[in-house]
N, C-alpha and C. Protein backbone atom coordinates (compact mmCIF):
# COMPACT_ATOMS: atom_id res chain seq x y z
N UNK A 1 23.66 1.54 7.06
CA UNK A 1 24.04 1.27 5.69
C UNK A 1 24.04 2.56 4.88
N UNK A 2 24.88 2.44 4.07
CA UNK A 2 25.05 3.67 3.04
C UNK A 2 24.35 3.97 2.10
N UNK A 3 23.26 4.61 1.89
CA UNK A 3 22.52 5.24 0.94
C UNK A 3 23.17 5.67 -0.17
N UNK A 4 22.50 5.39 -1.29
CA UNK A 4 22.56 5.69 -2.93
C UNK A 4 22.38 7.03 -2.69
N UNK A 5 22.97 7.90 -3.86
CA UNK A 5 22.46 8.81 -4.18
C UNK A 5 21.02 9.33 -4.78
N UNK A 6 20.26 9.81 -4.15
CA UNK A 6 18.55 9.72 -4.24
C UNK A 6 18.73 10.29 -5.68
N UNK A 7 17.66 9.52 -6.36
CA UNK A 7 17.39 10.06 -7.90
C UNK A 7 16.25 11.25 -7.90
N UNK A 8 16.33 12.46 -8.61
CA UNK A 8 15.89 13.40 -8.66
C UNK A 8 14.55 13.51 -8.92
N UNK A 9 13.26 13.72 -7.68
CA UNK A 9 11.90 13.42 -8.05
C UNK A 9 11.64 14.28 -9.47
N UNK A 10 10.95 14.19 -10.31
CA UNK A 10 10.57 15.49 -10.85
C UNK A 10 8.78 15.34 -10.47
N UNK A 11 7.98 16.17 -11.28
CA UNK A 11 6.73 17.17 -10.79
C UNK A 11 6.06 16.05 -10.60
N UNK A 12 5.52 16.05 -9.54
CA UNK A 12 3.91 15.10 -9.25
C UNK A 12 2.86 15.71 -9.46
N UNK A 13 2.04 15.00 -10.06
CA UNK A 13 0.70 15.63 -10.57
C UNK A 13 0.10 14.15 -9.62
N UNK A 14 -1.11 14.42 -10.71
CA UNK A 14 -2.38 13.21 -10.04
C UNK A 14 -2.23 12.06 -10.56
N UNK A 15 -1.24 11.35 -11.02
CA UNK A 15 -0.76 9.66 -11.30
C UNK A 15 -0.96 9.02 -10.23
N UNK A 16 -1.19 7.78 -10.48
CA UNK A 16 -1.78 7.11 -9.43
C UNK A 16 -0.06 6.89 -8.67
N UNK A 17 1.10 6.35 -9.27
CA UNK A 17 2.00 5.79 -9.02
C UNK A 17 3.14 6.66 -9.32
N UNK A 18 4.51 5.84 -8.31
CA UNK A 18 5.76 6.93 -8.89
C UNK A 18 6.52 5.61 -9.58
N UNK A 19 7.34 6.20 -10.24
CA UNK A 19 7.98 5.56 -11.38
C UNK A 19 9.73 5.68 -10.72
N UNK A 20 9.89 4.77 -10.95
CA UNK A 20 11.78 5.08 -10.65
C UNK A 20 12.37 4.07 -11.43
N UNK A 21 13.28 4.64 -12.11
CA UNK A 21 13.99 3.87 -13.38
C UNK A 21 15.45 3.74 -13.00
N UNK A 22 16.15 2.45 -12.93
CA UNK A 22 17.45 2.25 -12.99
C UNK A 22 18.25 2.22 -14.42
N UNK A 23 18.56 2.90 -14.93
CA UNK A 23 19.87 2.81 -16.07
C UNK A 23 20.50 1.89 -15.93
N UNK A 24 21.15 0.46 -16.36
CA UNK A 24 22.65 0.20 -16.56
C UNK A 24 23.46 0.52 -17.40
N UNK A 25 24.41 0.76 -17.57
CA UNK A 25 25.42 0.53 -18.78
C UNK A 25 26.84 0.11 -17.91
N UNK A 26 28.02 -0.11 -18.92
CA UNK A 26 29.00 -0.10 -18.35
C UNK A 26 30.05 0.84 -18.99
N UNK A 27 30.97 1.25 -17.97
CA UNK A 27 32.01 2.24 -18.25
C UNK A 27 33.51 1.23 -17.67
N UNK A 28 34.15 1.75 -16.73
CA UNK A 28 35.43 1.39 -16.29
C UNK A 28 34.80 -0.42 -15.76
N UNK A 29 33.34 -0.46 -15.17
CA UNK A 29 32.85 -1.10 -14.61
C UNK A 29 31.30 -0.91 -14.71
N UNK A 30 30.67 -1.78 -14.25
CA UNK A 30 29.10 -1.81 -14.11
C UNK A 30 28.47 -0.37 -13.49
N UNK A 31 28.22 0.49 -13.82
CA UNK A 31 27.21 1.98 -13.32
C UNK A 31 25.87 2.02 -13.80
N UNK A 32 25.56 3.31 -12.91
CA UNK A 32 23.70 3.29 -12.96
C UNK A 32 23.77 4.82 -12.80
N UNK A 33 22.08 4.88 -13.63
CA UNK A 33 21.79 6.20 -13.51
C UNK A 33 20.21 6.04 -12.64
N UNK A 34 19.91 7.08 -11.74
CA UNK A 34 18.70 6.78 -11.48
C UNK A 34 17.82 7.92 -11.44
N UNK A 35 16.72 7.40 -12.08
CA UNK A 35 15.72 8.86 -12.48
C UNK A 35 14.25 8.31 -11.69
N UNK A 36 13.47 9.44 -11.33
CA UNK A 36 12.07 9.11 -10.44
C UNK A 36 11.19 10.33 -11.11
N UNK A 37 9.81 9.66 -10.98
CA UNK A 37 8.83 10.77 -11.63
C UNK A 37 7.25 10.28 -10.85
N UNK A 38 6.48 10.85 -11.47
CA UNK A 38 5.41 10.65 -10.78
C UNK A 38 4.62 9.98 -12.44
N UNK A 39 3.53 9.28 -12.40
CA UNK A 39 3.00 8.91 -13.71
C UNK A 39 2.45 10.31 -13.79
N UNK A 40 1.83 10.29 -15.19
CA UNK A 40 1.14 11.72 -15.35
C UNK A 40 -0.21 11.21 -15.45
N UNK A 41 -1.33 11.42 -15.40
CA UNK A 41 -2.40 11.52 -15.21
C UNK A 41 -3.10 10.55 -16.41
N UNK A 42 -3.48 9.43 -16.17
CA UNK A 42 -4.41 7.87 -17.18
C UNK A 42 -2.90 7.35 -17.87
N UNK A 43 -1.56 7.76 -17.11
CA UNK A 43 -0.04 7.15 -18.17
C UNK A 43 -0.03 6.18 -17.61
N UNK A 44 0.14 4.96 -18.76
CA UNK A 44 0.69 3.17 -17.99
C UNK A 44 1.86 3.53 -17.75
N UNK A 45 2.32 2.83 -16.19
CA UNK A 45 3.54 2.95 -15.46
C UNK A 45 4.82 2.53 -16.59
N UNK A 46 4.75 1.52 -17.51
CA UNK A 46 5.33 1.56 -18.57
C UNK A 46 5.73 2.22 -19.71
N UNK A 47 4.64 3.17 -19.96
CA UNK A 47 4.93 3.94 -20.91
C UNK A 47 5.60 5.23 -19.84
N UNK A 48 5.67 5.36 -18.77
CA UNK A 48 6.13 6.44 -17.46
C UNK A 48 7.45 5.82 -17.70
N UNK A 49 8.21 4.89 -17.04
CA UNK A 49 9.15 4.31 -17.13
C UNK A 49 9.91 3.96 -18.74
N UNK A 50 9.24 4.36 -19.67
CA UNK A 50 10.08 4.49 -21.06
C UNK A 50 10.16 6.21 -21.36
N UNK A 51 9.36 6.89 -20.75
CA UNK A 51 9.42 8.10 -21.13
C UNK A 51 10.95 8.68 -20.17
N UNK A 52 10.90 8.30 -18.75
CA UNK A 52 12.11 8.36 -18.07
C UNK A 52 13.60 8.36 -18.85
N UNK A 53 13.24 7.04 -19.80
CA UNK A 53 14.77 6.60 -20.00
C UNK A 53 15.30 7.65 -21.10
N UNK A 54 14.67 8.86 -21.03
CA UNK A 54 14.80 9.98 -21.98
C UNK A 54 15.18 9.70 -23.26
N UNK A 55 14.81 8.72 -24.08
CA UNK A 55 14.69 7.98 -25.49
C UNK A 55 13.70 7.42 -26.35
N UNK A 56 13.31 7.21 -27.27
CA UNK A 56 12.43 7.00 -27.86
C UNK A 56 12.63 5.29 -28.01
N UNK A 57 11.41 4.70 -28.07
CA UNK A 57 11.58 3.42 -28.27
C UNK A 57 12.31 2.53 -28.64
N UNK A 58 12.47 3.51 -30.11
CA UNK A 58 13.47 2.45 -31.22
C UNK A 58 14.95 2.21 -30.21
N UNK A 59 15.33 3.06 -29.58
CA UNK A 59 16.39 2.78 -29.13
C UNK A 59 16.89 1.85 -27.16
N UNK A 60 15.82 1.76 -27.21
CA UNK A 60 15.69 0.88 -26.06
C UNK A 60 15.49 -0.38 -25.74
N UNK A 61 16.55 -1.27 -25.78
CA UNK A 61 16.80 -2.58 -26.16
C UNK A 61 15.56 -3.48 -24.62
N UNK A 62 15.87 -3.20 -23.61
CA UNK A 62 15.58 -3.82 -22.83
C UNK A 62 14.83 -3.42 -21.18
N UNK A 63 13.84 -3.13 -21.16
CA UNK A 63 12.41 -2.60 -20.20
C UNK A 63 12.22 -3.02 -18.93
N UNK A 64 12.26 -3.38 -18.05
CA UNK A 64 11.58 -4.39 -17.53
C UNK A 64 11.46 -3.55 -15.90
N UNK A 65 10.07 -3.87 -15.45
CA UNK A 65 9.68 -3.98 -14.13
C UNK A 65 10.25 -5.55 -13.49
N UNK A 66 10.98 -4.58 -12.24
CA UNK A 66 12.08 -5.16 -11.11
C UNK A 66 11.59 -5.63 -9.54
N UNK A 67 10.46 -4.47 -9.33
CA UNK A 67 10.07 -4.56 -7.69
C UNK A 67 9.19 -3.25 -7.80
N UNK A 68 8.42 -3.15 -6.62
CA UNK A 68 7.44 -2.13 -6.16
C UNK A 68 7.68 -2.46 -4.80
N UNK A 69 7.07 -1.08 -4.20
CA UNK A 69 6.77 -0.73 -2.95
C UNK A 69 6.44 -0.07 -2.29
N UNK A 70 6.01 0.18 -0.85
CA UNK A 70 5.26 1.90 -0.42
C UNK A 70 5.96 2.57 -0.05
N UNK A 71 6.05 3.52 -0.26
CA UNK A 71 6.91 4.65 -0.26
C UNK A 71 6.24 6.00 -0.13
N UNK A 72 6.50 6.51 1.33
CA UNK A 72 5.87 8.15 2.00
C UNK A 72 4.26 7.88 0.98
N UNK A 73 3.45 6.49 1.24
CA UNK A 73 2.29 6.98 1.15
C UNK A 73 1.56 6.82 -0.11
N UNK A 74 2.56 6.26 -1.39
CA UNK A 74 2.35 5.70 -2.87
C UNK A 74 2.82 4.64 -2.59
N UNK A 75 2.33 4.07 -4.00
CA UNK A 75 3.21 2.75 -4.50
C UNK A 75 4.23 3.24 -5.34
N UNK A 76 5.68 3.06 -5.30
CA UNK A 76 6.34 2.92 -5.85
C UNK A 76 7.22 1.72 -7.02
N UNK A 77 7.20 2.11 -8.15
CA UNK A 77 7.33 0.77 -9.09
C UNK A 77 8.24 0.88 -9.77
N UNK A 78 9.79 0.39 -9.77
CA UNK A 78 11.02 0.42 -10.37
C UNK A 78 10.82 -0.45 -11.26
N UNK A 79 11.81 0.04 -12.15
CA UNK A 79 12.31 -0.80 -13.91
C UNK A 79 13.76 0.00 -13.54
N UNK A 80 14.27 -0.99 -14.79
CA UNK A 80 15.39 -1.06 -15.51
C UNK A 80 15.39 -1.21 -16.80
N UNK A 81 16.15 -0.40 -17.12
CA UNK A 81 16.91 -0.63 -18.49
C UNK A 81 18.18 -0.77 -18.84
N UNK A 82 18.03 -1.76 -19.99
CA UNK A 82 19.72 -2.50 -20.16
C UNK A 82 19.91 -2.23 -21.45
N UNK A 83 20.59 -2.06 -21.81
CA UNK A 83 21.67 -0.93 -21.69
C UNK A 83 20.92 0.39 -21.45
N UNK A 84 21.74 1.36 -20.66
CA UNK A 84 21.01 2.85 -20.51
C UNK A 84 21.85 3.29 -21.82
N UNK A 85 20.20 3.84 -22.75
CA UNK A 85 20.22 4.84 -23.56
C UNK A 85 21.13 5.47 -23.80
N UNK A 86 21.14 6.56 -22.86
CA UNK A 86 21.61 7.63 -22.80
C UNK A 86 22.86 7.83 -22.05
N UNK A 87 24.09 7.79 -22.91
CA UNK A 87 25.04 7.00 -22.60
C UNK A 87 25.80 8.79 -22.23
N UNK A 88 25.09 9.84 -22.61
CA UNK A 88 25.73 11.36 -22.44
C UNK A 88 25.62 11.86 -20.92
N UNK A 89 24.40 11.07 -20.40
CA UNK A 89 23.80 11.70 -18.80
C UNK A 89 25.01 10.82 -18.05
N UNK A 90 25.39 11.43 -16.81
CA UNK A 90 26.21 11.08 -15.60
C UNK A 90 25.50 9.49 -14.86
N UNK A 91 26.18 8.90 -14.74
CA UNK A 91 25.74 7.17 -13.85
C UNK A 91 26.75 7.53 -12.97
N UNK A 92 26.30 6.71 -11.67
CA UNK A 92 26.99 6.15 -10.39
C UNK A 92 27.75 4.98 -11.08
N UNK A 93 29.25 4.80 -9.88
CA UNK A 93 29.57 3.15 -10.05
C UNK A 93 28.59 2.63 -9.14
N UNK A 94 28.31 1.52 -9.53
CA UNK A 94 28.05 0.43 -8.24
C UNK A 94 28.08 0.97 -6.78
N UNK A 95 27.48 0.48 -5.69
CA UNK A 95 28.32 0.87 -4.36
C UNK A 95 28.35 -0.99 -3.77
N UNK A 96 28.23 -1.13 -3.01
CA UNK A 96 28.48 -2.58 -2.22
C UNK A 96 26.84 -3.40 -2.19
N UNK A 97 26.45 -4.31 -2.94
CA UNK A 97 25.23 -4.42 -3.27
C UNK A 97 25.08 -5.84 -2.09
N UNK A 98 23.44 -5.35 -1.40
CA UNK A 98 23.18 -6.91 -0.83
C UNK A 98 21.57 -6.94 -0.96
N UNK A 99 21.14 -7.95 -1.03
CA UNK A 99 19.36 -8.04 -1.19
C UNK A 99 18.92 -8.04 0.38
N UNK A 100 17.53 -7.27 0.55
CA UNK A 100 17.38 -6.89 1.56
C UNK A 100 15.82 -8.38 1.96
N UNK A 101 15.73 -8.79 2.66
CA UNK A 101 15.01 -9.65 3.12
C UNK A 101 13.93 -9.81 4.30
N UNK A 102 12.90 -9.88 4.51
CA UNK A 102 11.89 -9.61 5.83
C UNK A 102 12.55 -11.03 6.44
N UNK A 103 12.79 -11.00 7.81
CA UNK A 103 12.06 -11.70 8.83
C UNK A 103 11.10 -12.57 9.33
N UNK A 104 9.82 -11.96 8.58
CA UNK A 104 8.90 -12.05 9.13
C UNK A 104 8.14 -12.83 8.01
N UNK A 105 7.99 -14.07 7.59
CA UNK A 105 7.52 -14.65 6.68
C UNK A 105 5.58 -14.00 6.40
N UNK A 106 5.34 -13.74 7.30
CA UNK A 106 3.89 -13.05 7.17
C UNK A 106 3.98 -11.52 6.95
N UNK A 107 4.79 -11.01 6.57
CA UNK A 107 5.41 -9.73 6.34
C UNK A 107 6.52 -9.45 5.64
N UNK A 108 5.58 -9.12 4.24
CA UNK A 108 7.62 -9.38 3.48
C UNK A 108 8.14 -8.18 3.47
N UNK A 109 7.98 -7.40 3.45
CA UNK A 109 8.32 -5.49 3.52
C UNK A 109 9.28 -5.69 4.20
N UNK A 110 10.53 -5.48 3.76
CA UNK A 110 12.08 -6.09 4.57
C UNK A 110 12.32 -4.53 5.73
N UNK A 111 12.78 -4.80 6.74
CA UNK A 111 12.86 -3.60 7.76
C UNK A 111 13.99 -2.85 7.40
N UNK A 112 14.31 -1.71 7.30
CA UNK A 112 15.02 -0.88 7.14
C UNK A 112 15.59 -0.91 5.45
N UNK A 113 14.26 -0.40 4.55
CA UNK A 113 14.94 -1.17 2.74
C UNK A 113 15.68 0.55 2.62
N UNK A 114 16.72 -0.01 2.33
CA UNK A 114 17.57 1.48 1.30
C UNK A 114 17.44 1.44 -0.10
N UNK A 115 17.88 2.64 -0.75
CA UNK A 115 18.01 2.45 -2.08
C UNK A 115 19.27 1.29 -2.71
N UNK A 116 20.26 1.06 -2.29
CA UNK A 116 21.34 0.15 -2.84
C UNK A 116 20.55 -1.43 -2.61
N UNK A 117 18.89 -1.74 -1.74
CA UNK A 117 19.22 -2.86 -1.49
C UNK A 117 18.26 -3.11 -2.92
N UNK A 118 17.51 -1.90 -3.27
CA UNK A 118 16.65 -1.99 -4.31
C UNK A 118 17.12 -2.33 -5.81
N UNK A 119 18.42 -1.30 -5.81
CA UNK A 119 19.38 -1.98 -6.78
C UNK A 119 19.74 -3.31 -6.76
N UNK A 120 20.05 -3.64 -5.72
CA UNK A 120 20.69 -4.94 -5.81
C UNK A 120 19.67 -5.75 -6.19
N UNK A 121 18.24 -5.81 -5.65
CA UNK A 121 17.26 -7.04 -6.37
C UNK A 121 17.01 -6.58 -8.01
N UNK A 122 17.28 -5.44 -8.25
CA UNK A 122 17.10 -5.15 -9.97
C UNK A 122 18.00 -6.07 -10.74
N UNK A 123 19.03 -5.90 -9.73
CA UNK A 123 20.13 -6.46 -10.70
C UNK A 123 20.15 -8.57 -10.93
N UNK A 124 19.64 -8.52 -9.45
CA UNK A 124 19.51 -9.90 -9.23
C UNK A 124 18.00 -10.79 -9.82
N UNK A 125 17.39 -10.20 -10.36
CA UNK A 125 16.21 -10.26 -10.82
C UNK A 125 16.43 -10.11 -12.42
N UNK A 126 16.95 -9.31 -12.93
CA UNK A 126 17.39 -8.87 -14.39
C UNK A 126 18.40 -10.25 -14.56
N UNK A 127 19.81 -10.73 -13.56
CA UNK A 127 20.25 -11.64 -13.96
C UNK A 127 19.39 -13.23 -14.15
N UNK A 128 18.46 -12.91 -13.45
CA UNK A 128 17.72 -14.57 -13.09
C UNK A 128 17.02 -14.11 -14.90
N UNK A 129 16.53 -13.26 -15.16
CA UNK A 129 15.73 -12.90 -16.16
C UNK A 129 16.49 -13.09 -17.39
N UNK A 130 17.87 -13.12 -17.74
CA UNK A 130 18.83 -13.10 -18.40
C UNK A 130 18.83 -15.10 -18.63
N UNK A 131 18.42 -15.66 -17.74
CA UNK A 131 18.40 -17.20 -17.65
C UNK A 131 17.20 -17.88 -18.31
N UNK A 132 16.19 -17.09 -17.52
CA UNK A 132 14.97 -17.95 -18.08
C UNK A 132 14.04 -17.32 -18.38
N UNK A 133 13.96 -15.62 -19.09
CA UNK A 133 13.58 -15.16 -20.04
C UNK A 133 13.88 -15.41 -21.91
N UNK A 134 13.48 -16.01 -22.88
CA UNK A 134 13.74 -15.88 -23.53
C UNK A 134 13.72 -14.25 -24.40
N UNK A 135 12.67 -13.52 -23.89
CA UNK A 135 12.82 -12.59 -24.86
C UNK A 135 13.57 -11.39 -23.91
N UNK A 136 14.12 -11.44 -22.94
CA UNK A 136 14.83 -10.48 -22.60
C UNK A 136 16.31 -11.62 -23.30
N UNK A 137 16.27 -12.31 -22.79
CA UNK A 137 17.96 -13.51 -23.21
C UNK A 137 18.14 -13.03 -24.76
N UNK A 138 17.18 -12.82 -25.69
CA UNK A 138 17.28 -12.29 -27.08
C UNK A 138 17.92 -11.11 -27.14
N UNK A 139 17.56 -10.24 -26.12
CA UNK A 139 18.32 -8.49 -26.60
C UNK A 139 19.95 -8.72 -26.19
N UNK A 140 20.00 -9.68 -24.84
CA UNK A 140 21.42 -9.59 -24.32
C UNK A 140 22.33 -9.75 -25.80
N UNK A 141 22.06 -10.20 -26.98
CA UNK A 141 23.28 -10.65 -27.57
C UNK A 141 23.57 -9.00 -28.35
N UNK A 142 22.53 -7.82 -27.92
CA UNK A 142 22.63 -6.73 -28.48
C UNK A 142 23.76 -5.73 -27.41
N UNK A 143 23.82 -6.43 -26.41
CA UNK A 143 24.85 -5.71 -25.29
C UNK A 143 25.57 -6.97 -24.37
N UNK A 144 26.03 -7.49 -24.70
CA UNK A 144 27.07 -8.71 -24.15
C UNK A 144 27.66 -8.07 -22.91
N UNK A 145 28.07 -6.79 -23.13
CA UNK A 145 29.36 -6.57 -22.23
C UNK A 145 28.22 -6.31 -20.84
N UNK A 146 27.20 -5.19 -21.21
CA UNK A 146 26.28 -4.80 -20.22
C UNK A 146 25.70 -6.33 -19.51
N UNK A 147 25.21 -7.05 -19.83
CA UNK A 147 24.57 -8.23 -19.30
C UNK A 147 25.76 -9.08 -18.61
N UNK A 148 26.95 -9.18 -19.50
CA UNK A 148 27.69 -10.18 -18.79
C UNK A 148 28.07 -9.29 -16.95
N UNK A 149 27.98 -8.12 -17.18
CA UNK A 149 28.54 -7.43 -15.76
C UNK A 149 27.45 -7.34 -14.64
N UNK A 150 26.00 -7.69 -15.41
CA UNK A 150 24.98 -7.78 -14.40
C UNK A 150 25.00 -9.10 -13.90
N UNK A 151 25.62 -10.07 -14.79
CA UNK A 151 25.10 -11.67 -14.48
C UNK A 151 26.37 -11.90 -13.13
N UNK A 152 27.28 -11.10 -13.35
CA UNK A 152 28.83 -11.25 -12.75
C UNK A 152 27.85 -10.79 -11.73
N UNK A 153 27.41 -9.22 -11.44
CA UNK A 153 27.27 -9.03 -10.13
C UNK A 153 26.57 -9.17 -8.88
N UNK A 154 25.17 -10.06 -10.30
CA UNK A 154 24.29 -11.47 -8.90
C UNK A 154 24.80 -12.21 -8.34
N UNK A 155 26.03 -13.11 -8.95
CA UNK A 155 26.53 -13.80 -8.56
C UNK A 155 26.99 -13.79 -7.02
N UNK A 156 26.37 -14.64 -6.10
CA UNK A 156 26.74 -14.64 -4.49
C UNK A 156 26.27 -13.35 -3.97
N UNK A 157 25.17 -12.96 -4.21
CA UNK A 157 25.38 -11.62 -4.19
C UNK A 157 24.13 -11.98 -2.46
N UNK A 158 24.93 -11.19 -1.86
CA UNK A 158 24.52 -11.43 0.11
C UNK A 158 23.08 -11.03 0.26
N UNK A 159 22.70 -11.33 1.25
CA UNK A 159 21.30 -11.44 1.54
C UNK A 159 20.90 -10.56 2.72
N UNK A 160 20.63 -9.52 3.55
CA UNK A 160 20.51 -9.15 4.73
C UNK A 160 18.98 -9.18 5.40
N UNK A 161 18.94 -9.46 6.68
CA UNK A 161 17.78 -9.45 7.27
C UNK A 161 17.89 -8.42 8.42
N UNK A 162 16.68 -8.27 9.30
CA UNK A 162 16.91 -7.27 10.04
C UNK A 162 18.50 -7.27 11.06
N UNK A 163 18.64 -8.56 11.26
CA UNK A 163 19.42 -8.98 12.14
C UNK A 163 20.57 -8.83 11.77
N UNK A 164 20.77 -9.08 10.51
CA UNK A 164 21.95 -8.12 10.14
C UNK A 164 22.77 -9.49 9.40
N UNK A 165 22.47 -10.68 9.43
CA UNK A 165 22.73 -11.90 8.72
C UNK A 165 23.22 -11.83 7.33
N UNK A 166 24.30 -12.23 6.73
CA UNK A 166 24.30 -11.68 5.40
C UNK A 166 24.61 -13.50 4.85
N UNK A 167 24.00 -13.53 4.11
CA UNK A 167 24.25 -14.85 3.04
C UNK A 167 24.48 -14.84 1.47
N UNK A 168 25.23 -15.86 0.94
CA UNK A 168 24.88 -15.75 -0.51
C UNK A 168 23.84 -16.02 -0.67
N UNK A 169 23.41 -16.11 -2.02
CA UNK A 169 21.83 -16.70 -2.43
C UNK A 169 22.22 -17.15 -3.80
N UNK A 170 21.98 -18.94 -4.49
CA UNK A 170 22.56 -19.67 -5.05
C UNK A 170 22.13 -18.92 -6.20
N UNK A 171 22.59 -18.69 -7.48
CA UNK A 171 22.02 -18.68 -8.48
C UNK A 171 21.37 -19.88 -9.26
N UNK A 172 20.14 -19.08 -9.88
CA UNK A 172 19.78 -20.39 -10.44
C UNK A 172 20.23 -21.20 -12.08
N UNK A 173 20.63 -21.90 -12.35
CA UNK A 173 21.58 -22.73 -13.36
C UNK A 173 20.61 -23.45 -14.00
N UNK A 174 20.76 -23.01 -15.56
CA UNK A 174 20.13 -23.68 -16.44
C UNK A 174 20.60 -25.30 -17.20
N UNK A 175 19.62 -26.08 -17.22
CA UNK A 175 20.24 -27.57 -17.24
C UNK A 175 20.19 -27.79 -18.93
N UNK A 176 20.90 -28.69 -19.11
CA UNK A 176 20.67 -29.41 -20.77
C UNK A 176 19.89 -28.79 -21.30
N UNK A 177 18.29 -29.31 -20.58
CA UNK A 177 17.01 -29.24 -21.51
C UNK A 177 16.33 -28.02 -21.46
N UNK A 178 16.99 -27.06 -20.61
CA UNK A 178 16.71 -25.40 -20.88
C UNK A 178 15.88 -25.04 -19.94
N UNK A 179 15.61 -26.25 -18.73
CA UNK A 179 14.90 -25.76 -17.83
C UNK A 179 15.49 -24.83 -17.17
N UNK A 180 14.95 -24.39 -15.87
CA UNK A 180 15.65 -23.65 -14.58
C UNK A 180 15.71 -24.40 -13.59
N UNK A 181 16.66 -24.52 -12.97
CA UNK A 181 16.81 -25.21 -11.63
C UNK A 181 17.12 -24.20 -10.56
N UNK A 182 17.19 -24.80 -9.19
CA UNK A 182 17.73 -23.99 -8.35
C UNK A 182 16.58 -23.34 -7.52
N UNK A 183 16.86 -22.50 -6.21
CA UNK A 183 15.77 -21.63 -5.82
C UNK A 183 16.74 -20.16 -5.42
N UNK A 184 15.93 -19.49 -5.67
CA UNK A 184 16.34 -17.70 -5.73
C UNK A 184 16.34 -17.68 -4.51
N UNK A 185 15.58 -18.08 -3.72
CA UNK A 185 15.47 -17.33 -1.87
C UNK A 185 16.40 -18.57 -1.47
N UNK A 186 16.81 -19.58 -1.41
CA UNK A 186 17.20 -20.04 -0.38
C UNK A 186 18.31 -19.81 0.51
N UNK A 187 18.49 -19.92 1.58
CA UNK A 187 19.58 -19.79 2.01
C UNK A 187 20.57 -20.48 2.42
N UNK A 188 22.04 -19.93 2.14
CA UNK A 188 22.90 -20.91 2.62
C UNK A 188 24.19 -20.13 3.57
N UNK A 189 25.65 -20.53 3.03
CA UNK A 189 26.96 -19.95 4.15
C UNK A 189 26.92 -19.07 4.02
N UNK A 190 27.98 -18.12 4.88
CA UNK A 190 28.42 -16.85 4.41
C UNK A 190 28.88 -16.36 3.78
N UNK A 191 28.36 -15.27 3.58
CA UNK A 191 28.63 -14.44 2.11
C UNK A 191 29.68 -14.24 1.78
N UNK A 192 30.24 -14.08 0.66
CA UNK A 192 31.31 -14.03 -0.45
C UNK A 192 31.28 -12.24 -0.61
N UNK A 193 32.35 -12.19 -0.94
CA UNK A 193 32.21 -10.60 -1.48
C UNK A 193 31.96 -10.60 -2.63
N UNK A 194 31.06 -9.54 -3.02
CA UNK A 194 30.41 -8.44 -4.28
C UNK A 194 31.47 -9.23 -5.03
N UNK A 195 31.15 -9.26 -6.43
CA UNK A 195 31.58 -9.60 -7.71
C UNK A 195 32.20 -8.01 -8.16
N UNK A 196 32.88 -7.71 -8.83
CA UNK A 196 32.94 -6.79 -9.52
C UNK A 196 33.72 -7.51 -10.83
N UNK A 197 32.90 -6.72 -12.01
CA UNK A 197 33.96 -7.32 -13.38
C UNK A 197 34.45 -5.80 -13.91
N UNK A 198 35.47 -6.57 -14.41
CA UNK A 198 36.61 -5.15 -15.20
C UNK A 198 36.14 -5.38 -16.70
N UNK A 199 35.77 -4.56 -16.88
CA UNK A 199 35.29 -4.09 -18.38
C UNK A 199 35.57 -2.89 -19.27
N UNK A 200 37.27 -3.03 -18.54
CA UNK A 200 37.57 -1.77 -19.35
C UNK A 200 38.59 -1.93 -20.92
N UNK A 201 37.97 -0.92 -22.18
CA UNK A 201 37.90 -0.87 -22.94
C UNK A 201 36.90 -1.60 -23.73
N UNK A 202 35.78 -2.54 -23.05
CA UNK A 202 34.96 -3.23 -23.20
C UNK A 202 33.49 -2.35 -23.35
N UNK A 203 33.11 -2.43 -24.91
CA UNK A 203 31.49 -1.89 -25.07
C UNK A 203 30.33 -2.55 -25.60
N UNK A 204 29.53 -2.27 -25.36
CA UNK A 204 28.33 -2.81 -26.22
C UNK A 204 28.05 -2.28 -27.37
């Protein structure tokens, strides 16, 4: 599988944790920027991950821790932010997104995780969060275009296991009474291709 372009460590000191931040925004289409750091020394991984998004608070609509994992020997702990800030720094498009999955129900650490599969649960996690978050569902009406292209690109979005199995995975659908229905892991047919939405001339 094709590797992301690795986001640029900067200095490790003595933080307990590394920080890696996904950007969204949209341009022609859905893109990302990705930045990695080390915490700095007594910094909450949160306030690490807002310092990343190279902006000051006031201007950062939407935060959120996505996934963790070990990585060469740390824990590693990704966020996102929706809309990315910093709309002057360079983003990737998209590349071909699938969620990466263990095998091994007593072992969830999925075998062979890349960076695109990490994206892909940000994104698929941010869309479920877009459903049955109310206070993230509050900022979306501050970036419509950004959210509607994340919700587009959970959609069916494939599943891989070691074996190489790819499935959709249902989204989950909010009923009348504002519950959540549905289950995030289950599995079903074969996968559909990647969503992509056209969002051009389209901003937040």
């Amino acid at each position: 599988m094709r590797r992301l372009p690795r986001g640029r460590m900067t200095t490790r000191d003595a933080g307990s944790v590394d920080i890696e931040l996904i950007a969204l925004r949209v341009e022609a289409a859905l893109a990302y920027r990705l930045v990695r750091s080390a915490t700095c020394p007594g910094e909450h991984p949160d306030d690490a991950a807002l310092r990343l998004t190279g902006s000051d608070r006031t201007h950062v609509q939407a935060l959120h821790s996505t996934s963790w994992r070990w990585e060469r020997g740390r824990v590693m702990l990704t966020y996102a932010v929706v809309p990315d800030p910093r709309h002057d720094l360079p983003a990737q498009p998209l590349p071909s997104l699938g969620v990466a999955i263990s095998d091994d129900p007593a072992r969830p650490t999925p075998h062979g995780l890349h960076d695109h599969h990490v994206l892909a649960h940000a994104i698929r996690h941010l869309a479920d969060l877009h459903t049955s978050d109310p206070i993230v569902r509050a900022t979306a009406d501050d970036a419509p275009v950004t959210w509607a292209a994340i919700c587009t690109a959970a959609t069916d979005m494939p599943v891989d296991t070691r074996e190489g199995a790819r499935r959709p995975v249902p989204r989950r659908q909010p009923d009348p009474t504002g519950n959540v229905r549905g289950h995030i892991g289950s599995r079903g047919r074969p996968a559909a291709r990647t969503s992509t939405v056209s969002t051009a001339n389209a901003t937040d």
